[in-house]
Protein backbone atom coordinates (compact mmCIF):
# COMPACT_ATOMS: atom_id res chain seq x y z
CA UNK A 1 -139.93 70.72 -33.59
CA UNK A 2 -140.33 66.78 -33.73
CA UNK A 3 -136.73 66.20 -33.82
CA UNK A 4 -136.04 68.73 -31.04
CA UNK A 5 -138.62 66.91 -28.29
CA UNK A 6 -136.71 63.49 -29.18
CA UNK A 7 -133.57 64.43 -28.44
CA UNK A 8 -134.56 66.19 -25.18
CA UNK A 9 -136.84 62.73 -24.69
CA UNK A 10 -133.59 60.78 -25.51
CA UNK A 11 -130.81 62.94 -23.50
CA UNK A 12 -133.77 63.09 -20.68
CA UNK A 13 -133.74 58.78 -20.92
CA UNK A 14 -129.67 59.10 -21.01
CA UNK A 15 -129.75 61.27 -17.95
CA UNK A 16 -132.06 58.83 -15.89
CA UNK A 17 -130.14 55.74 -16.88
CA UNK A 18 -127.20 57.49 -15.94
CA UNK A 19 -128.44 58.15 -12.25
CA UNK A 20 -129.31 55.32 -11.44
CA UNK A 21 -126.25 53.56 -12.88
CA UNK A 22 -124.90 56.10 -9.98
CA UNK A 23 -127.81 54.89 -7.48
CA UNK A 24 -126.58 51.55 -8.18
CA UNK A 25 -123.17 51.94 -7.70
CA UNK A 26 -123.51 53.37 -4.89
CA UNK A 27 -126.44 51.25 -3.03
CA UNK A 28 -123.55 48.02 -3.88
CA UNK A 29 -120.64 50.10 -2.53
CA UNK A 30 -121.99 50.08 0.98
CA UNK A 31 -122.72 46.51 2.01
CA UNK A 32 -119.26 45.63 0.36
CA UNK A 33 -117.48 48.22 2.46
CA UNK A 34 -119.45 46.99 5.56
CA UNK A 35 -118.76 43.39 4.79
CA UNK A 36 -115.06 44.03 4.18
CA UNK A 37 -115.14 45.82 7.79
CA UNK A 38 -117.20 43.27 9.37
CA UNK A 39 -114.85 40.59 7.98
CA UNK A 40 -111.72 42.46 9.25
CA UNK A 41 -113.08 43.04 13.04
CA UNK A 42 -113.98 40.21 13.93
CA UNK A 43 -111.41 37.92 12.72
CA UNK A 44 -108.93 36.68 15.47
CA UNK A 45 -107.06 33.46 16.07
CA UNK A 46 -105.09 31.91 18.70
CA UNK A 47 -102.08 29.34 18.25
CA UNK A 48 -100.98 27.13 21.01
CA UNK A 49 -97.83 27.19 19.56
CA UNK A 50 -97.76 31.09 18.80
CA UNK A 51 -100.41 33.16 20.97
CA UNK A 52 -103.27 35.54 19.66
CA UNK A 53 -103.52 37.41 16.46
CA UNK A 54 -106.46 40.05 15.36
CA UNK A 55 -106.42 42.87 13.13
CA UNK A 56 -105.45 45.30 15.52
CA UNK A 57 -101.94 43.57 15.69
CA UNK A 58 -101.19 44.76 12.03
CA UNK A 59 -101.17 48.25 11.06
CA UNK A 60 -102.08 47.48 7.22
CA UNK A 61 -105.38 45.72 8.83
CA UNK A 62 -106.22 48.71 11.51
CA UNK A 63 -105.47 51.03 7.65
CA UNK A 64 -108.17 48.77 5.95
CA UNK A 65 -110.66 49.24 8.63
CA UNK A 66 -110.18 53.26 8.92
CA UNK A 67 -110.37 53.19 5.09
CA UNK A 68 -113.43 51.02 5.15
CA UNK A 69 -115.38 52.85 7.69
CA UNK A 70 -115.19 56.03 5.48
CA UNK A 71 -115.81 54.77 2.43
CA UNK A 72 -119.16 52.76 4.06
CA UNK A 73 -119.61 55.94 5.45
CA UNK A 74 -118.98 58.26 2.64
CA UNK A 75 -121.13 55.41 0.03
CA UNK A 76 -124.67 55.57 2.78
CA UNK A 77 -124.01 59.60 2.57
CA UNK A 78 -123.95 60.31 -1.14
CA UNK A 79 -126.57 57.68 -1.61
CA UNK A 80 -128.33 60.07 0.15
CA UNK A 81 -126.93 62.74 -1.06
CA UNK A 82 -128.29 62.14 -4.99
CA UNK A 83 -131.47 61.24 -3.90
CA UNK A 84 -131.88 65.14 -2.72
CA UNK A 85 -131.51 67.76 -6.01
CA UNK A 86 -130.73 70.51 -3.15
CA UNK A 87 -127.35 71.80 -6.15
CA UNK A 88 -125.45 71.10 -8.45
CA UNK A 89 -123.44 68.20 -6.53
CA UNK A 90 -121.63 66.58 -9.70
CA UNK A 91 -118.24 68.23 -9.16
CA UNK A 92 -117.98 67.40 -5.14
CA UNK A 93 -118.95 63.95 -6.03
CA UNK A 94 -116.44 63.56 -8.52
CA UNK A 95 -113.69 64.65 -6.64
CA UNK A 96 -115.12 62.44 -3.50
CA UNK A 97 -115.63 59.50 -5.69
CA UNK A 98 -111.76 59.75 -7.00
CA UNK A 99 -110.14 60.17 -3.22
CA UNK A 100 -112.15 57.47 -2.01
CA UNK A 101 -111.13 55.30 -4.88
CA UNK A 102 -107.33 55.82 -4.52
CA UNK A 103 -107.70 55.86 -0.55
CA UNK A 104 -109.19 52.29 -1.22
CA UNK A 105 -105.96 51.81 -3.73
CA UNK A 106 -103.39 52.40 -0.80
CA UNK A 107 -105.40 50.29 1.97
CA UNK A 108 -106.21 47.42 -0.61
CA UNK A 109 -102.31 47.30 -1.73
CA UNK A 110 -100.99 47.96 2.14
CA UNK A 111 -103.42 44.80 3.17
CA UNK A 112 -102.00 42.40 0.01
CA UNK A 113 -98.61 43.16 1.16
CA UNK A 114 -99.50 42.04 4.85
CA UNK A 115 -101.37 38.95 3.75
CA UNK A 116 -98.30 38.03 0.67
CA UNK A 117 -95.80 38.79 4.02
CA UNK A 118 -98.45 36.40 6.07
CA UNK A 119 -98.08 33.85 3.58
CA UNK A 120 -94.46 33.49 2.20
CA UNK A 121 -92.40 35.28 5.06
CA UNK A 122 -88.93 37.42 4.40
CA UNK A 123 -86.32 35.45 4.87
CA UNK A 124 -83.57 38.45 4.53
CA UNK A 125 -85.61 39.85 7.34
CA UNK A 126 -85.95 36.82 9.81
CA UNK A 127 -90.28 36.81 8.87
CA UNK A 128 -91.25 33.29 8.72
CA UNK A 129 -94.73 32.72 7.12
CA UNK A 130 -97.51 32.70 9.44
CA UNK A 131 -100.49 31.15 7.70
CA UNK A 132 -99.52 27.79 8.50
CA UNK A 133 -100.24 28.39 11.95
CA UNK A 134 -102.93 31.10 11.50
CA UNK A 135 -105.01 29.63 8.45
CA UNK A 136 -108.60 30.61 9.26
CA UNK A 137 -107.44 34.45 9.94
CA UNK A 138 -105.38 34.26 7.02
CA UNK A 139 -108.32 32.87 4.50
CA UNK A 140 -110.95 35.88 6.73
CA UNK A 141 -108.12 38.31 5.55
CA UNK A 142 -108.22 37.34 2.07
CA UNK A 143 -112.22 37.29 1.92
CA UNK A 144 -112.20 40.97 3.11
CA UNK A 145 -109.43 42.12 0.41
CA UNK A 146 -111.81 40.47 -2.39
CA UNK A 147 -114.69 42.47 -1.07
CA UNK A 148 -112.76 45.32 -0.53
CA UNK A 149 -111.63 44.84 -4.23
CA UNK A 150 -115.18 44.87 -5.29
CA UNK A 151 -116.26 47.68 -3.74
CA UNK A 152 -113.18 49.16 -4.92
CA UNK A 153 -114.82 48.47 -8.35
CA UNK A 154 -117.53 50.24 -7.57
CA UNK A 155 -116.00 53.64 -6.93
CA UNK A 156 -113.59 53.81 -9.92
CA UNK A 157 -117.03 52.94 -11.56
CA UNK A 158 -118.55 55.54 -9.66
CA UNK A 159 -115.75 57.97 -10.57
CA UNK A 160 -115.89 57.22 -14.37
CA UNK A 161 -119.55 58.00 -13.88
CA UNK A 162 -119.01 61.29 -12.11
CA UNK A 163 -116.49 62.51 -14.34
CA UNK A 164 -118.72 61.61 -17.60
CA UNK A 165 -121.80 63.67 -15.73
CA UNK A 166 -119.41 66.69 -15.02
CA UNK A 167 -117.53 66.99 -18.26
CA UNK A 168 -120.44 66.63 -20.67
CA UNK A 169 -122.00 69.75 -19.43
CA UNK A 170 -119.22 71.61 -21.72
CA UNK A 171 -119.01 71.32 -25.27
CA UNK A 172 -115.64 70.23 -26.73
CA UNK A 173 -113.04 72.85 -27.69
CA UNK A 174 -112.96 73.95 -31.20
CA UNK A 175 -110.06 73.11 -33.30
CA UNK A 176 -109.05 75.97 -35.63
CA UNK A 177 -106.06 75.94 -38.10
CA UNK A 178 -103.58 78.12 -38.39
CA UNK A 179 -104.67 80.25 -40.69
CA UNK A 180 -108.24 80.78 -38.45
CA UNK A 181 -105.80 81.62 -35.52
CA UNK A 182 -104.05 84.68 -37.82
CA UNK A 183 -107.70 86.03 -38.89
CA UNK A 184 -108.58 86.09 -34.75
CA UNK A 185 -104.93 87.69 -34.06
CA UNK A 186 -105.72 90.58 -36.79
């Protein structure tokens, strides 16, 4: 009876430290989406030589911001979310968490491409670089990718998380050997 109230103490400690890994996760996931946005917005330039530039000029930048907006979005809701026990939510989170997470793939790679093109041009395609003239948008750029990254972090954390929580609510399947699977057949 002793042994049977410690492990429900000890799965019951496992299961809180587990949340609020979650809590965590998620509570850091928002301000680095929203910083990542806020980064992205309001960065512009102008070039005497070469005019204006602001995010809205590059598609991979107005792709970042979308992508942002509902993960920051999507992070403030669960957050919510796990601090109600209305259901069982495990499985919607962990299928959330994972399309989030590779949404924040595509954007993250789509923006490195932009800033690398930014940077070093394409000579086969006439691009010359244009952080030489636009420094301070390219360096904002940059600073939002790295937060991006991190809160990118965060969800494939968060995912790991949700999968762990969803799958170890079933118990392994057994292995049987051949000769257990001809006694079932019989």
């Amino acid at each position: 009876m002793g042994e049977e109230r410690e492990t429900t103490i000890t799965s019951s400690n496992h299961h809180n430290s587990l949340r609020f890994l979650e809590l965590s996760l998620r509570l850091v996931a928002t301000p680095l989406c929203a910083a990542s946005l806020w980064l992205t917005v309001v960065d512009k330039q102008t070039s005497d030589s070469y005019g204006n530039v602001e995010f809205s000029d590059l598609s991979g930048l107005r792709y970042l911001v979308c992508i942002n907006a509902i993960s920051m979005a999507y992070s403030a809701a669960s957050t919510l979310f796990c601090c109600f026990k209305c259901f069982d939510r495990d499985w919607i989170l962990l299928i959330v968490d994972q399309l989030v997470a590779y949404l924040m793939v595509t954007s993250g790679s789509a923006v490195a491409e932009v800033l690398y093109l930014a940077r070093e041009g394409e000579r086969k395609a006439s691009w010359s670089e244009a952080c030489s003239y636009f420094g301070r948008f390219c360096d904002r750029i940059k600073g939002s990718l790295a937060l991006h990254l991190a809160a990118l972090l965060s969800f494939i954390a968060l995912a790991l998380v949700s999968a762990y929580q969803v799958f170890s609510k079933f118990e392994a399947p057994s292995v049987s050997t051949a000769k257990e699977a001809a006694q079932v057949e019989q």
